[in-house]
C-alpha atoms as a PDB file:
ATOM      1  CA  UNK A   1     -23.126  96.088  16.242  1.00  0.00           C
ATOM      2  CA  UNK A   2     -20.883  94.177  13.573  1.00  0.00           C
ATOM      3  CA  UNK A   3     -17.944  95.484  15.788  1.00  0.00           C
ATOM      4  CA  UNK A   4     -19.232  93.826  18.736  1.00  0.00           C
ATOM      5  CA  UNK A   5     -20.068  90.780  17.618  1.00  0.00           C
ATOM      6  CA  UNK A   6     -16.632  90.273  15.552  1.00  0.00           C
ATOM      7  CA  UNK A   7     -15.038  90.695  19.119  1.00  0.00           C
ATOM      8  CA  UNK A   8     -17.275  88.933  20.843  1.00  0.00           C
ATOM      9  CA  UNK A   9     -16.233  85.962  18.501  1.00  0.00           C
ATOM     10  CA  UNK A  10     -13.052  86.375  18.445  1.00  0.00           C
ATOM     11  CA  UNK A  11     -12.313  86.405  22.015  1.00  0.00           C
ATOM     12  CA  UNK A  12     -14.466  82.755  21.970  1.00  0.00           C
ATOM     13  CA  UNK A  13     -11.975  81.836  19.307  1.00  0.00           C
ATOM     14  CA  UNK A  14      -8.534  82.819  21.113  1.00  0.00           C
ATOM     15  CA  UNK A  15     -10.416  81.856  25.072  1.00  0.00           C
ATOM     16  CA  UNK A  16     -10.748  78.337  23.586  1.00  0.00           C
ATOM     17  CA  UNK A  17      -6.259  78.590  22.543  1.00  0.00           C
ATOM     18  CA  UNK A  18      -3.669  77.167  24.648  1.00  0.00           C
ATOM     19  CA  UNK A  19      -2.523  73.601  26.621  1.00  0.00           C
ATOM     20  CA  UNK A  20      -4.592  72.872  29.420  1.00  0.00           C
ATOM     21  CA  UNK A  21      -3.420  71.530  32.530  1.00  0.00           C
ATOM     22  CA  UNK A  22      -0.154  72.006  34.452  1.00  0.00           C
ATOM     23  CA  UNK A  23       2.429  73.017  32.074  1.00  0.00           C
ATOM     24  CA  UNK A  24       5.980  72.187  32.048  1.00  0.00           C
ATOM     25  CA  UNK A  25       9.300  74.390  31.702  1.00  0.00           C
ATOM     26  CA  UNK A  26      11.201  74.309  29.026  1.00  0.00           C
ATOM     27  CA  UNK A  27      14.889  73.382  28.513  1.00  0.00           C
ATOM     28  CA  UNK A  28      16.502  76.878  28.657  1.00  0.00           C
ATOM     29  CA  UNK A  29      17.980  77.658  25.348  1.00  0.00           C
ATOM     30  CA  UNK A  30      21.427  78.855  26.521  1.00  0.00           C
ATOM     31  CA  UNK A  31      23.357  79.507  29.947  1.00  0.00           C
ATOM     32  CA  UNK A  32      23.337  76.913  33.147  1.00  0.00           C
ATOM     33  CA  UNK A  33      19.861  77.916  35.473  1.00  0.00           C
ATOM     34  CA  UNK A  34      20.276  76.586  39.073  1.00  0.00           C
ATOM     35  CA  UNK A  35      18.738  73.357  39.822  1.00  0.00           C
ATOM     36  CA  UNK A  36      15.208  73.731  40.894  1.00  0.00           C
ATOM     37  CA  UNK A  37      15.236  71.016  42.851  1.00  0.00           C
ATOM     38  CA  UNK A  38      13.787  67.254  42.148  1.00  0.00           C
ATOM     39  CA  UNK A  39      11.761  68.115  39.804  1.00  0.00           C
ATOM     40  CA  UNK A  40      14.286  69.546  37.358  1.00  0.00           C
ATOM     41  CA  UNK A  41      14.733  67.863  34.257  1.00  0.00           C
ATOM     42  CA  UNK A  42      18.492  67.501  34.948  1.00  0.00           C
ATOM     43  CA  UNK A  43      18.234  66.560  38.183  1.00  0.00           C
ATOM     44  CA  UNK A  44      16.110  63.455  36.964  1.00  0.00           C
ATOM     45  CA  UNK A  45      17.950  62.912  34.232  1.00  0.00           C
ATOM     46  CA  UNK A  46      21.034  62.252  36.172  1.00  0.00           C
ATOM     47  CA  UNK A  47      19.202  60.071  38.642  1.00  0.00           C
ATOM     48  CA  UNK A  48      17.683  57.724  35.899  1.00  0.00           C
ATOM     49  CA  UNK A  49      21.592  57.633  34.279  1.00  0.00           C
ATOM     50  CA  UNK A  50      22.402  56.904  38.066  1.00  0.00           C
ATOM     51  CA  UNK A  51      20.536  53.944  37.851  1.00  0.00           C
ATOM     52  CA  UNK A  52      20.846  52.251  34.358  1.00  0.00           C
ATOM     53  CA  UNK A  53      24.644  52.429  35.123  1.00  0.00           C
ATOM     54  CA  UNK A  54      23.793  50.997  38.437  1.00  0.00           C
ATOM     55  CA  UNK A  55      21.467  48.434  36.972  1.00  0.00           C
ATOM     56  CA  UNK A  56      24.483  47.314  34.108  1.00  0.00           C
ATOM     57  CA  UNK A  57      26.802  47.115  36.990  1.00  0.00           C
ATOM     58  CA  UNK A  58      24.745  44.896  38.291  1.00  0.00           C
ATOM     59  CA  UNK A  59      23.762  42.709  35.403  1.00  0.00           C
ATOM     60  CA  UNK A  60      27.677  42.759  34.393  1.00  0.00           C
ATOM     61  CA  UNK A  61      28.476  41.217  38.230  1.00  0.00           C
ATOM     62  CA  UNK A  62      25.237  38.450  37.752  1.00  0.00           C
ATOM     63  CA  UNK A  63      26.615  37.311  34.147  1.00  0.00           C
ATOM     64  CA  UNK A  64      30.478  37.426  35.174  1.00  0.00           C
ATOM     65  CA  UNK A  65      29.129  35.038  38.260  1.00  0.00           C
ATOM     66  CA  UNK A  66      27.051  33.060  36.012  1.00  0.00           C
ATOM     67  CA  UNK A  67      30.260  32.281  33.817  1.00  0.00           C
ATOM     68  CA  UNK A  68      32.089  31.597  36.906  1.00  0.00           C
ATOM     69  CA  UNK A  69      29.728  28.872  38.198  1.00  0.00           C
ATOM     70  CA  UNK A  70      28.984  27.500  34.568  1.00  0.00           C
ATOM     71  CA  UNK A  71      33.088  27.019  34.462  1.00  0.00           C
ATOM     72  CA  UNK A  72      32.524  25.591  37.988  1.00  0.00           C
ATOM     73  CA  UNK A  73      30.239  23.073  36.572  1.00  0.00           C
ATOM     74  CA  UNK A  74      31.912  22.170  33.723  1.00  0.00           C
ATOM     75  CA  UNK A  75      34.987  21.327  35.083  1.00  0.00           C
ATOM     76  CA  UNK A  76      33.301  19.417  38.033  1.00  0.00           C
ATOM     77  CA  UNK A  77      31.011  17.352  35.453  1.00  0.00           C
ATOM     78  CA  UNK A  78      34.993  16.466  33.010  1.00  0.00           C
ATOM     79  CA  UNK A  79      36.822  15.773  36.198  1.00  0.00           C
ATOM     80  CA  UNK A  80      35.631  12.240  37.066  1.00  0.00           C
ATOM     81  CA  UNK A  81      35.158  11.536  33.215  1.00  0.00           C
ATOM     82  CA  UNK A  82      38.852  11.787  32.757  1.00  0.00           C
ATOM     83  CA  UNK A  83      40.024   9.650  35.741  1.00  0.00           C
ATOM     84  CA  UNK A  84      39.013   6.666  35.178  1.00  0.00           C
ATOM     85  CA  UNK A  85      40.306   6.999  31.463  1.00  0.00           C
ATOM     86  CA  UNK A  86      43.981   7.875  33.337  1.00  0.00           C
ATOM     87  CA  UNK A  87      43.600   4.857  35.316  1.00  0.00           C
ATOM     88  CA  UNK A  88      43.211   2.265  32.799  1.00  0.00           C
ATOM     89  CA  UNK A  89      46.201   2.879  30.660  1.00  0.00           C
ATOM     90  CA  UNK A  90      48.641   2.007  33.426  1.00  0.00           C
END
């Protein structure tokens, strides 16, 4: 009777173990798997390095046009400044 209930326990102990939910592969510890498709870790990975290089492309194009523009400005805003000061010496 003490044998059966020490089992019966014990399988409510390890039944109540584990994750729950869907569970996720692991990295594999050595060699190069095939790709399992989209969902594979390295798959994604490469995607979302894809896209931050993308996205600093991007950012590096907006600030060099910025700087442009600014140099644009600034030398549209000195320009008639200077003029008449050239003007009035001669």
């Amino acid at each position: 009777m003490r044998t059966v209930l020490v089992l019966a326990v014990s399988l409510a102990a390890l039944a109540a173990c584990g994750l729950r939910g869907d569970l996720e592969r692991p990295m594999p510890l050595w060699g190069d798997p095939p790709l399992d498709g989209l969902s594979d870790p390295r798959v994604i990975k490469a995607a979302e390095e894809a896209a931050a290089a993308e996205e600093a492309r991007l950012d590096a194009e907006r600030r060099a046009a910025d700087e442009a523009r600014r140099l644009e400005l600034e030398k549209a805003a000195t320009a008639p400044a200077e003029a008449p000061a050239a003007a009035a010496p001669q």
